[in-house]
N, C-alpha and C. Protein backbone atom coordinates (compact mmCIF):
# COMPACT_ATOMS: atom_id res chain seq x y z
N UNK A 1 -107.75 -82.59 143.54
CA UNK A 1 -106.74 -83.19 142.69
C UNK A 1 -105.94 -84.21 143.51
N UNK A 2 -105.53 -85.18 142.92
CA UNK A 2 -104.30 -86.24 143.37
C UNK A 2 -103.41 -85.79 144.25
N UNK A 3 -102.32 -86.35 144.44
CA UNK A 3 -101.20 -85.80 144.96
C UNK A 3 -99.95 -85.71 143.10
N UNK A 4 -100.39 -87.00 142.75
CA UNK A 4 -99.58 -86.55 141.75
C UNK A 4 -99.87 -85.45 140.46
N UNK A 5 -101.38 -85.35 140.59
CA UNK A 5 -102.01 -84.26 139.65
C UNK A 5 -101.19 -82.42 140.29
N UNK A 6 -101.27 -82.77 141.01
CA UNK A 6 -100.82 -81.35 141.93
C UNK A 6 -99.29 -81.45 141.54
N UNK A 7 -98.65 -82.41 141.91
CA UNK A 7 -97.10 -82.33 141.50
C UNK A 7 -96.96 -81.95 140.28
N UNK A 8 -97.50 -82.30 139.57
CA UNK A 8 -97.19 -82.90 138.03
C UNK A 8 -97.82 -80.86 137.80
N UNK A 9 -98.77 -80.36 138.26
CA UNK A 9 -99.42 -79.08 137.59
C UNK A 9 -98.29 -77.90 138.19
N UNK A 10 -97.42 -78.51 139.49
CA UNK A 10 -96.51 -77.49 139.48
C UNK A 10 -95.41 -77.61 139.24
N UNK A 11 -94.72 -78.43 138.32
CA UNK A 11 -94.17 -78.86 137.26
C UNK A 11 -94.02 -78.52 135.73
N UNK A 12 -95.33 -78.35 135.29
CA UNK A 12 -95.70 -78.30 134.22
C UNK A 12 -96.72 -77.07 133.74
N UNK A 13 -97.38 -76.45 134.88
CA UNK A 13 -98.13 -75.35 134.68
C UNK A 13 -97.44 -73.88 134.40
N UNK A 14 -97.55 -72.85 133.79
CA UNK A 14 -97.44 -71.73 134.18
C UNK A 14 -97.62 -71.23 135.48
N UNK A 15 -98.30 -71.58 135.82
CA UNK A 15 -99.01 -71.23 137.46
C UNK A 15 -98.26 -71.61 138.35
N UNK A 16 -97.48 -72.73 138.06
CA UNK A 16 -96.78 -73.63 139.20
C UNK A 16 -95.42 -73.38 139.32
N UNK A 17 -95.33 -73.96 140.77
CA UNK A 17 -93.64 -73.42 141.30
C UNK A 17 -92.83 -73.38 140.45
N UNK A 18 -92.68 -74.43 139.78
CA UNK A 18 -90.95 -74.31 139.00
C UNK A 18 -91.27 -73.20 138.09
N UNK A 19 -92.42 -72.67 137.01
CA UNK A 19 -92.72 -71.48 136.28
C UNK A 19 -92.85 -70.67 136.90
N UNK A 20 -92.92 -70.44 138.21
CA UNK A 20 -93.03 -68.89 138.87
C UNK A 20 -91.05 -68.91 139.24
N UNK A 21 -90.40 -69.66 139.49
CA UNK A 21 -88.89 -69.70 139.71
C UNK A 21 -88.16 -69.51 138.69
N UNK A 22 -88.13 -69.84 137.78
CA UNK A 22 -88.03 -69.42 136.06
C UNK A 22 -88.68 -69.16 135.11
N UNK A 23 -88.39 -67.93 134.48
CA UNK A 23 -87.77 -66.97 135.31
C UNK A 23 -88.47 -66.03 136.63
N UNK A 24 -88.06 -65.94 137.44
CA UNK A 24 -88.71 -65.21 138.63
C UNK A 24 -89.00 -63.67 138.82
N UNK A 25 -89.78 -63.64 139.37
CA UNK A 25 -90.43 -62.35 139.12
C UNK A 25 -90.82 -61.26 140.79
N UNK A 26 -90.23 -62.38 141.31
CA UNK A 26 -90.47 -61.43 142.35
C UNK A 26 -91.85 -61.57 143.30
N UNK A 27 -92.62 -62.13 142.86
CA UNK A 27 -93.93 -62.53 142.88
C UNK A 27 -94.18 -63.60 144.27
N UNK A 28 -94.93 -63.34 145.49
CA UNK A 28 -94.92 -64.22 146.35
C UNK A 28 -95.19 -65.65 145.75
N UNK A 29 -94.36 -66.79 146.22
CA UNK A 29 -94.48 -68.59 146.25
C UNK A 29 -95.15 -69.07 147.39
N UNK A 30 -96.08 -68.12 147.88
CA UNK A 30 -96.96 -68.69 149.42
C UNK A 30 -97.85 -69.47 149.13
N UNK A 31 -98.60 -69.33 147.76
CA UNK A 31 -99.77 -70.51 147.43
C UNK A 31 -99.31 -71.41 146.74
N UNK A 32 -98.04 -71.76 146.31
CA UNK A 32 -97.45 -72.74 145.83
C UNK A 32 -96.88 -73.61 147.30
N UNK A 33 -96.11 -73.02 147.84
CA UNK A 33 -95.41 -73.98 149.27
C UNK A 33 -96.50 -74.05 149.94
N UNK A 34 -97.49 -73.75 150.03
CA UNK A 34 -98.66 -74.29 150.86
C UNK A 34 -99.66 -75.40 149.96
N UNK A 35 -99.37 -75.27 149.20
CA UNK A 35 -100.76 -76.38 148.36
C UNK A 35 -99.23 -77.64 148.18
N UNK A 36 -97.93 -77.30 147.76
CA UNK A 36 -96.98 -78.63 147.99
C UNK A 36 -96.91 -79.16 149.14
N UNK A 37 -96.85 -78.49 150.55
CA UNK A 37 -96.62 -78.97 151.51
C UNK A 37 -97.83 -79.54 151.74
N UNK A 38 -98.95 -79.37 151.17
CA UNK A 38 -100.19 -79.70 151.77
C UNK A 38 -100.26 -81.26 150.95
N UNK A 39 -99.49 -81.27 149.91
CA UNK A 39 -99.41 -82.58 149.20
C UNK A 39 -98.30 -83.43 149.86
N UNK A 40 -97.15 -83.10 150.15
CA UNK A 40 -96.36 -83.38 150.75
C UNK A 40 -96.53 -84.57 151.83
N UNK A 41 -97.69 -83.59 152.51
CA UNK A 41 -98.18 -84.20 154.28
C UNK A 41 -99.17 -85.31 153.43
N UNK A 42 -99.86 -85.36 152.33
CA UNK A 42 -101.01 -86.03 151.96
C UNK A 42 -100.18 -87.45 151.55
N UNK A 43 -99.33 -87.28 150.97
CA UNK A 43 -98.27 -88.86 150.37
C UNK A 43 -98.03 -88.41 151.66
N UNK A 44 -96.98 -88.61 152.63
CA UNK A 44 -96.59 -88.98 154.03
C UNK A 44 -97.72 -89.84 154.96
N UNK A 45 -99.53 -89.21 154.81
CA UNK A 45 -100.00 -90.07 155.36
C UNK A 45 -100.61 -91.32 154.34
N UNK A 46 -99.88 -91.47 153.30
CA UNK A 46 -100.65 -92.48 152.68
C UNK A 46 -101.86 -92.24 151.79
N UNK A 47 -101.98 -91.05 151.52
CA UNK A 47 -103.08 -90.97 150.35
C UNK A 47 -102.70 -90.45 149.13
N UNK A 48 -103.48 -90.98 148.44
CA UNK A 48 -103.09 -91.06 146.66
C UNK A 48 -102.63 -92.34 146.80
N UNK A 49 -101.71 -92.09 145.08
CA UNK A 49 -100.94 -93.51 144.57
C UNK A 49 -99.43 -92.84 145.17
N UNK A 50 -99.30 -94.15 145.14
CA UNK A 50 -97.35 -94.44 145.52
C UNK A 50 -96.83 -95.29 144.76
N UNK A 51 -96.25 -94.15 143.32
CA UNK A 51 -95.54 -95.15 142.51
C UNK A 51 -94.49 -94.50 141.75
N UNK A 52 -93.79 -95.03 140.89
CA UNK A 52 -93.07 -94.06 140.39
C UNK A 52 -93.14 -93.00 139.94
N UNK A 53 -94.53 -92.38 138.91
CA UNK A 53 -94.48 -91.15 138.80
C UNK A 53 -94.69 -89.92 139.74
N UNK A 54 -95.20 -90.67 140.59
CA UNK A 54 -95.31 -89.79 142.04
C UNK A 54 -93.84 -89.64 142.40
N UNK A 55 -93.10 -90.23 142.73
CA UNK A 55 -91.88 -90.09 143.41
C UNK A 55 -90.76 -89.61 142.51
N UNK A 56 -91.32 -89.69 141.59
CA UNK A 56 -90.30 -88.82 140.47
C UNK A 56 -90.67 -87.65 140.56
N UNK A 57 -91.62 -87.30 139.80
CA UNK A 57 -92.75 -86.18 140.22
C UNK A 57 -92.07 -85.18 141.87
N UNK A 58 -92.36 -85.95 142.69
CA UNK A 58 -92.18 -85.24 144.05
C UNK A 58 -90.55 -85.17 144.22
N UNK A 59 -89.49 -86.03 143.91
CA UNK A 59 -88.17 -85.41 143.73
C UNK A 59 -87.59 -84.50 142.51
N UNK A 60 -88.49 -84.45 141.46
CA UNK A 60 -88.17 -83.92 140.60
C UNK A 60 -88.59 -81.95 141.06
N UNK A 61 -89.32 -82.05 141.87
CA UNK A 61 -89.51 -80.41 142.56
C UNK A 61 -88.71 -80.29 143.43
N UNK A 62 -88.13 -81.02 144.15
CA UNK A 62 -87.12 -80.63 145.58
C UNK A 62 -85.97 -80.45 144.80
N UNK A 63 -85.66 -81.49 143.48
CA UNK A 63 -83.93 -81.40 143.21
C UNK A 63 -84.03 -79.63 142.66
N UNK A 64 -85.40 -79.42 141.34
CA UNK A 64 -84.63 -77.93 141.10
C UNK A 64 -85.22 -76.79 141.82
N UNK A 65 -85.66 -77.06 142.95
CA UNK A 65 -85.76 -75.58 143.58
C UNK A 65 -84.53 -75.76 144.39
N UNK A 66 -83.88 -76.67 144.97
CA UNK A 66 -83.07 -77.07 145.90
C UNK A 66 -81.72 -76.43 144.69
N UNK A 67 -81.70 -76.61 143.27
CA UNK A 67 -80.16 -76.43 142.91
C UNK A 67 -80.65 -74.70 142.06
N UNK A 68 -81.79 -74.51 142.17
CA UNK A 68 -82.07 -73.51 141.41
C UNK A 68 -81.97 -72.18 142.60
N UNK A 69 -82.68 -72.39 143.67
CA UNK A 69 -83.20 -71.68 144.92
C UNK A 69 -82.40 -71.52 146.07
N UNK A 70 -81.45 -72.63 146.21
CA UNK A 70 -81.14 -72.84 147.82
C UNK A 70 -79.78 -72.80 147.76
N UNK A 71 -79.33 -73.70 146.77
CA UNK A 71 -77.50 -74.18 146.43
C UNK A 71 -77.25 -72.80 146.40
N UNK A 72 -76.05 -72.63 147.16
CA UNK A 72 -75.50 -71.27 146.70
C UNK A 72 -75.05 -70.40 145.31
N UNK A 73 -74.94 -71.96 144.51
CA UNK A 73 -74.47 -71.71 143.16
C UNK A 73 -75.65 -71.69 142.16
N UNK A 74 -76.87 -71.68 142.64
CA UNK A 74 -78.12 -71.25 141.87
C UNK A 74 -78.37 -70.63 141.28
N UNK A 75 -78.87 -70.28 139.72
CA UNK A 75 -79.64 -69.39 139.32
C UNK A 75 -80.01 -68.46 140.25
N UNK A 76 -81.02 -68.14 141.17
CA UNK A 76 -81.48 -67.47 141.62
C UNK A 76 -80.81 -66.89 142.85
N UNK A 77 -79.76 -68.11 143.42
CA UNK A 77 -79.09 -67.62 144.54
C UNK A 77 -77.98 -66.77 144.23
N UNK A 78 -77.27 -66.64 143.10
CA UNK A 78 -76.55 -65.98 142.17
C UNK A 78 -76.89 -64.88 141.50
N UNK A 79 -78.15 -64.51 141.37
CA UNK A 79 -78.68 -63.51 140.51
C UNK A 79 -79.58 -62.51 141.53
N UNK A 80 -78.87 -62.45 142.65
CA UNK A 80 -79.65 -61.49 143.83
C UNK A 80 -81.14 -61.53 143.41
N UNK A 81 -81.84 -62.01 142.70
CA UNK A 81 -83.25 -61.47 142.42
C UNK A 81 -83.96 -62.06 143.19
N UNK A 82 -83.91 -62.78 144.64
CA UNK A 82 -84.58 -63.68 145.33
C UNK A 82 -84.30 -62.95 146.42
N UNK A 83 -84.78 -62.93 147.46
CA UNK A 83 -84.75 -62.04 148.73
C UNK A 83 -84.51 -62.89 149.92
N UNK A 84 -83.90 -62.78 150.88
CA UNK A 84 -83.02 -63.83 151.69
C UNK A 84 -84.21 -64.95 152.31
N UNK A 85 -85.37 -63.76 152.52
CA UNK A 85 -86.47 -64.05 153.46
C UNK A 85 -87.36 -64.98 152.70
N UNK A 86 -87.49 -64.83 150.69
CA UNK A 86 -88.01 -66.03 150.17
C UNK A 86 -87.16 -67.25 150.16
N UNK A 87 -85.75 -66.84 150.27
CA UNK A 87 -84.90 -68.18 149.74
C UNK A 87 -85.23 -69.22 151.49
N UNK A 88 -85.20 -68.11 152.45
CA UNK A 88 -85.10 -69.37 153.16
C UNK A 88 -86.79 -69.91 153.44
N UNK A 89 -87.55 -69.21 153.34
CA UNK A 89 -88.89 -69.57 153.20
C UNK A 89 -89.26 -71.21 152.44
N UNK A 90 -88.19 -70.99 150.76
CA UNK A 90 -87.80 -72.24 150.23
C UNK A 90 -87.08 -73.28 151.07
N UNK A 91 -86.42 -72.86 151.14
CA UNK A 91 -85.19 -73.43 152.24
C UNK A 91 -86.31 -74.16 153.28
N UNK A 92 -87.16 -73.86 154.01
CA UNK A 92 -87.94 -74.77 155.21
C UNK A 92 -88.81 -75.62 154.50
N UNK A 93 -89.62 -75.18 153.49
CA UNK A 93 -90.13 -75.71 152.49
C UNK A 93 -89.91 -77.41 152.02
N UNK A 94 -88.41 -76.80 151.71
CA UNK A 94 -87.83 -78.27 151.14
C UNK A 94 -87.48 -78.96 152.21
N UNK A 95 -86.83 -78.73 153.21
CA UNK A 95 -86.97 -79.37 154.45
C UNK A 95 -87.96 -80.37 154.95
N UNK A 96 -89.13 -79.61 154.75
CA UNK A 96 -90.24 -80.24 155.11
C UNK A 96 -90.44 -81.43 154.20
N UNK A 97 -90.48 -81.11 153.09
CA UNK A 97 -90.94 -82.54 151.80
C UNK A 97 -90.17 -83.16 151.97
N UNK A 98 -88.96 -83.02 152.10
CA UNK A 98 -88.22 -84.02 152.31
C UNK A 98 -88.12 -85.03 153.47
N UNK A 99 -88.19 -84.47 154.54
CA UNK A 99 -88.99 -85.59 155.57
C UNK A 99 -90.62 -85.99 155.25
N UNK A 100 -91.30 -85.41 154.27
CA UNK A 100 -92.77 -86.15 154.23
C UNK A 100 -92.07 -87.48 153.00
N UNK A 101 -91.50 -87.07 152.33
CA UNK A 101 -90.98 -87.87 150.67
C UNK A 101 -90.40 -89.14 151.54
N UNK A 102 -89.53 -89.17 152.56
CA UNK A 102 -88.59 -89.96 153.48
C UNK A 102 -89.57 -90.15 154.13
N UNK A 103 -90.57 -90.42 154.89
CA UNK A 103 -91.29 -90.78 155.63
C UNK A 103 -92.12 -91.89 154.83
N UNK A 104 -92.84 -91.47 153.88
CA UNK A 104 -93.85 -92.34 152.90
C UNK A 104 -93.13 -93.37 152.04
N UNK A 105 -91.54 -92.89 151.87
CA UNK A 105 -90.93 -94.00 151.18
C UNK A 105 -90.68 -95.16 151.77
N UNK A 106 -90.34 -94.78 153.24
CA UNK A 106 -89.86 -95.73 154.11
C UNK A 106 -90.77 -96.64 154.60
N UNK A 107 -92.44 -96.28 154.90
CA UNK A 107 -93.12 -96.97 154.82
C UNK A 107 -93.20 -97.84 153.89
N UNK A 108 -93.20 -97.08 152.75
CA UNK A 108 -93.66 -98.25 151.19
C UNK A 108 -92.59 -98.88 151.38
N UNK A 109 -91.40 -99.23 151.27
CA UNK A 109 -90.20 -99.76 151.51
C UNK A 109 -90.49 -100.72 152.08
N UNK A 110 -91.32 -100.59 153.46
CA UNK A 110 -91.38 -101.83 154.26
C UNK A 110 -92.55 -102.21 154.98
N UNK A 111 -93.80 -101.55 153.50
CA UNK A 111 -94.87 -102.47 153.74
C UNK A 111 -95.93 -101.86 154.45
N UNK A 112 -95.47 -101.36 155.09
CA UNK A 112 -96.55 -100.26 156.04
C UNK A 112 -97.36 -99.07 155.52
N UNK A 113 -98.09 -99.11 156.00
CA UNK A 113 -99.12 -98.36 156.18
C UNK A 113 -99.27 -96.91 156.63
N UNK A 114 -98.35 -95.86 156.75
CA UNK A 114 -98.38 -94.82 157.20
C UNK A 114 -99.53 -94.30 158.21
């Protein structure tokens, strides 16, 4: 799959991160943060498309696990049902995309080639 097919399926899937986070179940997010980060690193080196629905797409997963997951005032960070050891698991997670998202933008920004 794409990079944006993958965004877009954990987005929009049952299967996918934001549907396993709402509502949450308790259920390990290890094959979700590994197949994002694995997309993550894939836009950072320049493969796929780089365009807007990608970059919507790819901030549109950091903003709600980040206000759903991480913000203290979260759904989930609020509703004890998340366990310290998944939240920060999220927590490195988003870290990470966010320097791959900032890395690939900054290229496209200025032309380069990652």
């Amino acid at each position: 799959m794409s990079p944006l097919e993958v965004l877009r399926f954990h987005i929009e899937s049952e299967l996918g991160l934001l549907s396993r986070l709402r509502p949450y179940a308790g259920t390990s997010l290890d094959d979700c943060i590994a197949d994002l980060s694995a997309t993550y690193e894939a836009l950072e080196r320049g493969e796929g498309e780089r365009n807007f629905a990608v970059v919507d797409a790819a901030f549109s997963i950091i903003y709600l696990v980040r206000r759903w997951a991480i913000e203290p005032e979260g759904s989930l960070a609020t509703s004890g049902k998340m366990s310290a050891e998944t939240a920060k698991q999220l927590r490195d997670a988003v870290l990470g995309w966010e320097r791959s998202l900032a890395s690939a933008l900054g290229a496209l920004a200025s032309g380069e080639d990652p």
